[in-house]
Protein backbone atom coordinates (compact mmCIF):
# COMPACT_ATOMS: atom_id res chain seq x y z
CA UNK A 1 0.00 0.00 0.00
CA UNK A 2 1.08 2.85 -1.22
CA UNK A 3 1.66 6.06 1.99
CA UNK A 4 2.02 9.79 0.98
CA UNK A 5 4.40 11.60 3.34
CA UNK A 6 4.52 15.76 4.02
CA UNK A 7 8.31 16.70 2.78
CA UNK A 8 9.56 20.37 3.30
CA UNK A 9 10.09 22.24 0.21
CA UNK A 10 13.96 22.70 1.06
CA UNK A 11 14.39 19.52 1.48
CA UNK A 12 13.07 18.51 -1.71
CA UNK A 13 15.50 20.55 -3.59
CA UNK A 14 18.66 19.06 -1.38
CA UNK A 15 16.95 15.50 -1.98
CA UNK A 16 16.41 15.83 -6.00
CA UNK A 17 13.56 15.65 -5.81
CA UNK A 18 12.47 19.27 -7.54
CA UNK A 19 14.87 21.52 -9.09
CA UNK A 20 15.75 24.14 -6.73
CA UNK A 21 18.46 26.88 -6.19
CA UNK A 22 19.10 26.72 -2.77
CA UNK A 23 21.17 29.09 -1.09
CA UNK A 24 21.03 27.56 2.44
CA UNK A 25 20.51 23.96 1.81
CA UNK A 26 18.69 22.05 4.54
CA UNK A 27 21.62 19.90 6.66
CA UNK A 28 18.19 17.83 8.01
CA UNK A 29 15.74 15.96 5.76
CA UNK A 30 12.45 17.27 7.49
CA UNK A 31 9.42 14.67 6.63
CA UNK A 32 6.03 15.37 8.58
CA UNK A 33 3.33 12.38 8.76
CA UNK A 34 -0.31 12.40 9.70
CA UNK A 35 -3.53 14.83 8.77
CA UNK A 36 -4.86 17.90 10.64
CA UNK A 37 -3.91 17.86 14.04
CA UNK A 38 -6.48 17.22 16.87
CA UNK A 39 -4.38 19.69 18.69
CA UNK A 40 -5.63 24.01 18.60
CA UNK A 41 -2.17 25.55 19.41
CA UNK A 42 -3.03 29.22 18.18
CA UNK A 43 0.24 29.59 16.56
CA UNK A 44 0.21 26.58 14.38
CA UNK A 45 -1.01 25.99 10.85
CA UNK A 46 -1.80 22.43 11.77
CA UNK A 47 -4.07 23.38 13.84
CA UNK A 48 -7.70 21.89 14.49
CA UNK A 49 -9.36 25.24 14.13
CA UNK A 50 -6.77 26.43 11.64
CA UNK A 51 -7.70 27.75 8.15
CA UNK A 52 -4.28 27.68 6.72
CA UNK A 53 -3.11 25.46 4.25
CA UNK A 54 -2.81 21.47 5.55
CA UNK A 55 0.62 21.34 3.55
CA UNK A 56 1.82 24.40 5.49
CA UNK A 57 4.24 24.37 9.17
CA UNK A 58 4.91 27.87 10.44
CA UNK A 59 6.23 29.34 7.03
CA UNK A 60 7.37 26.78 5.01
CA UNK A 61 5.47 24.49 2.47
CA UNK A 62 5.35 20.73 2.73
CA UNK A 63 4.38 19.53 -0.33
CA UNK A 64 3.00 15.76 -0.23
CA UNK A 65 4.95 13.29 -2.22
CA UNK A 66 5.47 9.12 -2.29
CA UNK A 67 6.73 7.70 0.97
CA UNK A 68 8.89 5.19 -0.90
CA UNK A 69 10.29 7.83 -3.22
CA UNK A 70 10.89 9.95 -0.58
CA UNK A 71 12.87 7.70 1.61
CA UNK A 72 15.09 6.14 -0.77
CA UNK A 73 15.94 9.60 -1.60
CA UNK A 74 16.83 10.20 2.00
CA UNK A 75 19.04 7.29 2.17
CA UNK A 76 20.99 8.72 -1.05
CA UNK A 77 21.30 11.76 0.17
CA UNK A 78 22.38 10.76 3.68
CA UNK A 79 25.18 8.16 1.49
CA UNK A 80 26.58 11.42 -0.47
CA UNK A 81 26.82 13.04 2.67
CA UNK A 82 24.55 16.03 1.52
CA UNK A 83 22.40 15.42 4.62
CA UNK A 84 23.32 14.45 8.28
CA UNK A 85 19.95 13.59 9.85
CA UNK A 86 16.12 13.04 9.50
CA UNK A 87 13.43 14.41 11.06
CA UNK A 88 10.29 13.11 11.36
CA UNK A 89 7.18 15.07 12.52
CA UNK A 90 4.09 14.23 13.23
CA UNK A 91 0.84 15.37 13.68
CA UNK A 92 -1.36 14.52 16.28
CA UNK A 93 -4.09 12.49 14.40
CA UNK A 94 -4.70 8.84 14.05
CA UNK A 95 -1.83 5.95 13.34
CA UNK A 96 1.20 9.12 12.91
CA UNK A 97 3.14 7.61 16.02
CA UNK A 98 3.17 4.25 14.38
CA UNK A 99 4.27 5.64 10.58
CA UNK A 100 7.32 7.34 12.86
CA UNK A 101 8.22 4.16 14.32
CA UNK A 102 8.03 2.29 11.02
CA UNK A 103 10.31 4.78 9.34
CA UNK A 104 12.23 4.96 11.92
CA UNK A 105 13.12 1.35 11.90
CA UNK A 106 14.10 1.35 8.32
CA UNK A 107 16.50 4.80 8.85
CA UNK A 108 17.47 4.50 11.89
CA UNK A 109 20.14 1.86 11.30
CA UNK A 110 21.83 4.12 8.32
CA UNK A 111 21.39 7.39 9.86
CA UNK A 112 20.42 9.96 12.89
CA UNK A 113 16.43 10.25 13.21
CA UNK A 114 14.43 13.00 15.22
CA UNK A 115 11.07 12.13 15.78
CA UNK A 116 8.98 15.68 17.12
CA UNK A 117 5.83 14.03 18.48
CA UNK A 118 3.37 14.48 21.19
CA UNK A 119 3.24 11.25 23.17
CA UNK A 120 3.60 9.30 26.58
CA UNK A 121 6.48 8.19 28.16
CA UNK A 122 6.33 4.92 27.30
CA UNK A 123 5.65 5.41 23.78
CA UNK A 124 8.67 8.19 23.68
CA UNK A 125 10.65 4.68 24.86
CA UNK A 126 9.11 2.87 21.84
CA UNK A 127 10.24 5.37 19.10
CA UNK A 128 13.94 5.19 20.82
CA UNK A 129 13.34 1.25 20.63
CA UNK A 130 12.49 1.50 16.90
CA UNK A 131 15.46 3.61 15.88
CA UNK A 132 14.75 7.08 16.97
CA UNK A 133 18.28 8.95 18.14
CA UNK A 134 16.34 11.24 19.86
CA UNK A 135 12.97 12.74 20.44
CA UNK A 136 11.46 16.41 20.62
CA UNK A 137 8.70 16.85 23.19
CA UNK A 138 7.94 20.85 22.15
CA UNK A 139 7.39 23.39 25.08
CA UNK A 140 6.81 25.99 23.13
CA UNK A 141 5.22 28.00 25.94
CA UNK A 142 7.56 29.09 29.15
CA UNK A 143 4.92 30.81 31.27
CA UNK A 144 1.71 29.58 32.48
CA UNK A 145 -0.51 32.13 31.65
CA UNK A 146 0.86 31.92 27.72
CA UNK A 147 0.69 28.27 27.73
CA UNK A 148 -3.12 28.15 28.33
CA UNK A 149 -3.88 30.65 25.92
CA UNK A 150 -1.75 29.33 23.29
CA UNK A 151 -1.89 25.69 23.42
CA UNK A 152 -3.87 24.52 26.34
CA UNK A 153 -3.64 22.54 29.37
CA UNK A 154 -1.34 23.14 31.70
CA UNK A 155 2.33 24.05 31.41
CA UNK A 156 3.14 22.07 35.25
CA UNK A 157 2.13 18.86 33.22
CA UNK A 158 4.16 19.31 30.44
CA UNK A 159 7.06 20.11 32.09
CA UNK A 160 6.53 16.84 34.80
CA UNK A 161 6.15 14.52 31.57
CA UNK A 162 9.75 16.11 29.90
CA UNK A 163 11.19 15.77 33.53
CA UNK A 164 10.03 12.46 34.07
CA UNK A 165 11.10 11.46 29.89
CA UNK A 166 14.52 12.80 30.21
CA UNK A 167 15.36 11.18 33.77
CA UNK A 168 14.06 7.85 31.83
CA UNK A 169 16.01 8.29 28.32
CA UNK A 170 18.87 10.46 29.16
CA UNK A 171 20.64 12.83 26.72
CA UNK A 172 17.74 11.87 24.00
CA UNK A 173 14.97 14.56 24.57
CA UNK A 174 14.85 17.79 23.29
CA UNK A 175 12.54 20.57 23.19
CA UNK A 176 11.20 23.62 20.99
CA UNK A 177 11.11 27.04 23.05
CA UNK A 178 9.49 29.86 21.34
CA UNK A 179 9.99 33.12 21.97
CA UNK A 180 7.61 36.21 22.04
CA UNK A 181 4.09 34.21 23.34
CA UNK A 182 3.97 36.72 26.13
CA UNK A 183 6.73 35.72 28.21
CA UNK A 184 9.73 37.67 29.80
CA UNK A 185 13.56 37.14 28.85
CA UNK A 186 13.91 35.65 32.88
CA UNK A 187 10.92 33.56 32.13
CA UNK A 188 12.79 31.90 29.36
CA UNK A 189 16.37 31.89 30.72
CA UNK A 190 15.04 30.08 33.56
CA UNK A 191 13.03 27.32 31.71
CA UNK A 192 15.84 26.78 29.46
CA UNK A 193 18.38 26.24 32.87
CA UNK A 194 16.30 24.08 34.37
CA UNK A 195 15.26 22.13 31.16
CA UNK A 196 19.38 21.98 30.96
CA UNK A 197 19.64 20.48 34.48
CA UNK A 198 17.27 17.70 33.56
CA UNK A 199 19.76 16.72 30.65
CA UNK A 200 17.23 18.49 27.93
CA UNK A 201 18.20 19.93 24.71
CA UNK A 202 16.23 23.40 24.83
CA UNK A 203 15.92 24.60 20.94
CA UNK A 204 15.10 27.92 20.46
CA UNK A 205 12.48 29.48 17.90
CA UNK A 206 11.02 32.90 17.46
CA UNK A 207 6.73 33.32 17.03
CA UNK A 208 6.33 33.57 13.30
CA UNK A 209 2.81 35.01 12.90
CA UNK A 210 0.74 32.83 10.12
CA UNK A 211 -2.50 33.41 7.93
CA UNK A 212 -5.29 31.65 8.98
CA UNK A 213 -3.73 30.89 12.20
CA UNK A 214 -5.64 32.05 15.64
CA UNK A 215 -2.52 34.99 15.85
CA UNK A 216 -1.99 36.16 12.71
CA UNK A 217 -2.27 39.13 13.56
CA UNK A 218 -0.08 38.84 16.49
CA UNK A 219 4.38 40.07 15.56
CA UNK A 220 7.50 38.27 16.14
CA UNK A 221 9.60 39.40 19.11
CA UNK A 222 12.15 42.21 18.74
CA UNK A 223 15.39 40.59 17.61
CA UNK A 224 17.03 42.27 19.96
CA UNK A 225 15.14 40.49 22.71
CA UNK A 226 15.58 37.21 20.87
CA UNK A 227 19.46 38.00 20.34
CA UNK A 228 20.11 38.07 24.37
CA UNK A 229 18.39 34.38 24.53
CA UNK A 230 20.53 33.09 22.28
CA UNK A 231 23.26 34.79 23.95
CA UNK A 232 21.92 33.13 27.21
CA UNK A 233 20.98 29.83 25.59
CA UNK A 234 24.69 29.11 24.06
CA UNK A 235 26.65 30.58 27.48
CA UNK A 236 24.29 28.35 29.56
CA UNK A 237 24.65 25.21 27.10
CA UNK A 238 28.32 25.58 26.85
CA UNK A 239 28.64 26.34 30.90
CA UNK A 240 29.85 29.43 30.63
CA UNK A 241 27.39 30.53 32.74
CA UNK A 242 24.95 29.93 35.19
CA UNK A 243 21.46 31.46 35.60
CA UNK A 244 22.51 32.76 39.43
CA UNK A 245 25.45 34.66 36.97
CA UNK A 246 22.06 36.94 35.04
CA UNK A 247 20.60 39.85 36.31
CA UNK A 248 17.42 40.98 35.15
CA UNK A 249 15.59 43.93 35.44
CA UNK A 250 12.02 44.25 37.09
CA UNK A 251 10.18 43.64 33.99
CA UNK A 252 12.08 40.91 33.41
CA UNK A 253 14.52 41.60 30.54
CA UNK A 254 18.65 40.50 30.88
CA UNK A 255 20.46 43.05 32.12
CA UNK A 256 24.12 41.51 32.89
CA UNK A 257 25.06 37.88 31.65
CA UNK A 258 27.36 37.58 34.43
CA UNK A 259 30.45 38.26 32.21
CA UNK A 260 33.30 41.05 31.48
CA UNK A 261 32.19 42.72 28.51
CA UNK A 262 35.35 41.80 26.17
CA UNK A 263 34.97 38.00 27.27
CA UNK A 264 31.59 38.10 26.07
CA UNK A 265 31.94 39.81 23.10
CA UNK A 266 34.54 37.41 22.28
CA UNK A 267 32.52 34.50 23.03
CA UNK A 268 30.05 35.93 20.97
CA UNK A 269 31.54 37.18 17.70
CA UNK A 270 32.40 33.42 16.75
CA UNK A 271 28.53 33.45 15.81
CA UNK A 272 27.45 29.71 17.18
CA UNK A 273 24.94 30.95 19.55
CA UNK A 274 23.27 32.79 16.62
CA UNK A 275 22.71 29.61 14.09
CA UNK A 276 19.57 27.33 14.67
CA UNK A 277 19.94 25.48 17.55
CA UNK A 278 18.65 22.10 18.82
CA UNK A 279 19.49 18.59 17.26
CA UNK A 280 23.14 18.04 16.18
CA UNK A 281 22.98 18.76 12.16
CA UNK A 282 19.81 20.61 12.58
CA UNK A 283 19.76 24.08 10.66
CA UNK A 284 16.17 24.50 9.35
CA UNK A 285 16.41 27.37 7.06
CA UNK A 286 14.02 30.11 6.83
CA UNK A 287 11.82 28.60 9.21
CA UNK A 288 10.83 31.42 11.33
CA UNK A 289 11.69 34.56 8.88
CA UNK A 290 11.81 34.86 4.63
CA UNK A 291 15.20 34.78 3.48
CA UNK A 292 15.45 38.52 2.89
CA UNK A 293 15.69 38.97 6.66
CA UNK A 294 16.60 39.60 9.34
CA UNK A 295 17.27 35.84 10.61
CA UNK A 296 16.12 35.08 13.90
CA UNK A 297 18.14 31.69 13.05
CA UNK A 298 21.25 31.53 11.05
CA UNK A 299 21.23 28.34 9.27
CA UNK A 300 25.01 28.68 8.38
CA UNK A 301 28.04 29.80 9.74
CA UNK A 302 27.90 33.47 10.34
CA UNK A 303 30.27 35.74 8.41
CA UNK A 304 32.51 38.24 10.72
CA UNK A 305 30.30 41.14 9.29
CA UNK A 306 26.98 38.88 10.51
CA UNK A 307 28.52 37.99 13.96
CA UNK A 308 29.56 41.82 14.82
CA UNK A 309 25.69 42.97 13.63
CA UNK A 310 24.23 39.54 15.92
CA UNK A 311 26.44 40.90 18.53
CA UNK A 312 25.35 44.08 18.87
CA UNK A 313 21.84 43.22 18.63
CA UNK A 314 22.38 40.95 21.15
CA UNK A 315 24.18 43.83 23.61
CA UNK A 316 22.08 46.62 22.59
């Protein structure tokens, strides 16, 4: 029986698949499985209540193609060393767990595999049975307040079943922050440390307002804001710092990252906490801006003149 399988319109280009000119070429073959999601997060395009396209995910297309095709064309590409991992989303809708776990045992013997899914424990321990590297149990939301606007159900929970996943599986979880639902820079730096302590991958993404989503009308966080968290994200990953080592001011915003200026500018201006960050090999271009700019997310290696402007921004 022949499956049809969501693949991002980068990654068709870097597969063959199409004939594309891309100038950022996706390091991560991104495949998403399943049909509108029973979930109402009010950012999402995959929404239940959403009236955006059902081949859309935050700003990129996903265009549906062969599932055969598709992964033999991920296995090529992974061979030729033009990609270094797969990622497999899914939906939350009926029998998308179980298409991750059956591509996963094909893949997962040749190459890395993601899997980004909303599930229990026990099936998280399933998906790393069948050949999934690691899993992505999204966040999103850091406050409570945001997180039962925007997606629902309490943000306590979620947190308890990441805590409880990553003391199970450890060093295989990860998790998709986004920033500018509502929530203050401390808000976020503190989330991220203490998803950190639990062994957690935090990966960072800013709100990318889409048509015929519940906040479409809503804007993306200043960059500048967004800057200082990935300032504070790549110092805290790299233990450089500490969250005792911030200072914030009373509405909430980073002040001091605990550093002498020069060391942190130096730290900085070698641009790594400005590129997408999350999985190893993960660079998801143009996901939460259009390439014209200004990238929240670098999916390449900076360039000196792109590190000084990222560290200003991030210092302003």
């Amino acid at each position: 029986m022949s499956h049809w399988i969501k693949v991002s319109s980068g990654t068709l280009g870097v597969l063959g698949l199409v004939d594309s000119r891309l100038d950022a070429p996706p390091t991560t073959a991104y495949l998403m499985v399943g049909g509108r999601c029973r979930r109402d997060c009010a950012f999402c395009a995959q929404a239940r209540r959403s009236s955006a396209s059902a081949n859309a995910l935050s700003r990129v297309n996903w265009p549906p193609r062969d599932e055969s095709e598709v992964l033999q064309a991920v296995e090529e590409a992974h061979a030729q060393g033009r990609i270094e991992r797969c990622c497999l989303q899914a939906t939350v809708s009926p029998g998308s767990i179980d298409r991750i776990r059956n591509i996963a045992t094909r893949l997962g013997s040749r190459m890395a595999v993601s899997a980004s899914v909303v599930a229990t424990v026990d099936q998280v321990g399933e998906l790393l049975d069948s050949g999934v590297q690691r899993v992505g149990l999204s966040l999103d939301a850091v406050n409570e307040e945001s997180y039962r606007r925007v997606k629902g159900g309490d943000l306590r929970t979620s947190l308890a079943m990441i805590e409880e996943t990553a003391h199970r599986f450890p060093g295989r979880i990860t998790t998709h922050l986004m920033v500018g639902l509502g929530e203050t820079e401390e808000e976020m730096v503190r989330v991220m440390a203490l998803l950190l302590h639990w062994g957690v991958t935090p990966s960072l993404f800013a709100f990318t307002p889409i048509r015929g989503t519940a906040m479409q009308d809503e804007s993306p966080p200043p960059l500048e804001s967004y800057r200082r968290l990935q300032a504070a994200r790549h110092l805290l990953v790299q233990g450089l710092c500490s969250v005792e080592d911030l200072s914030f001011s009373a509405q909430g915003r980073i002040l001091s990252f605990g550093l002498a200026r020069e060391e942190l500018r130096s730290i900085l201006a070698r641009g790594e906490a400005f590129q997408t960050s999350g999985c190893p090999g993960c660079n998801r271009p143009y996901y939460n801006e259009p390439p014209r700019g200004p990238l929240y997310n670098y999916p390449a290696r900076l360039s000196a003149r792109e590190a000084c402007r990222a560290v200003e921004e991030a210092l302003s």
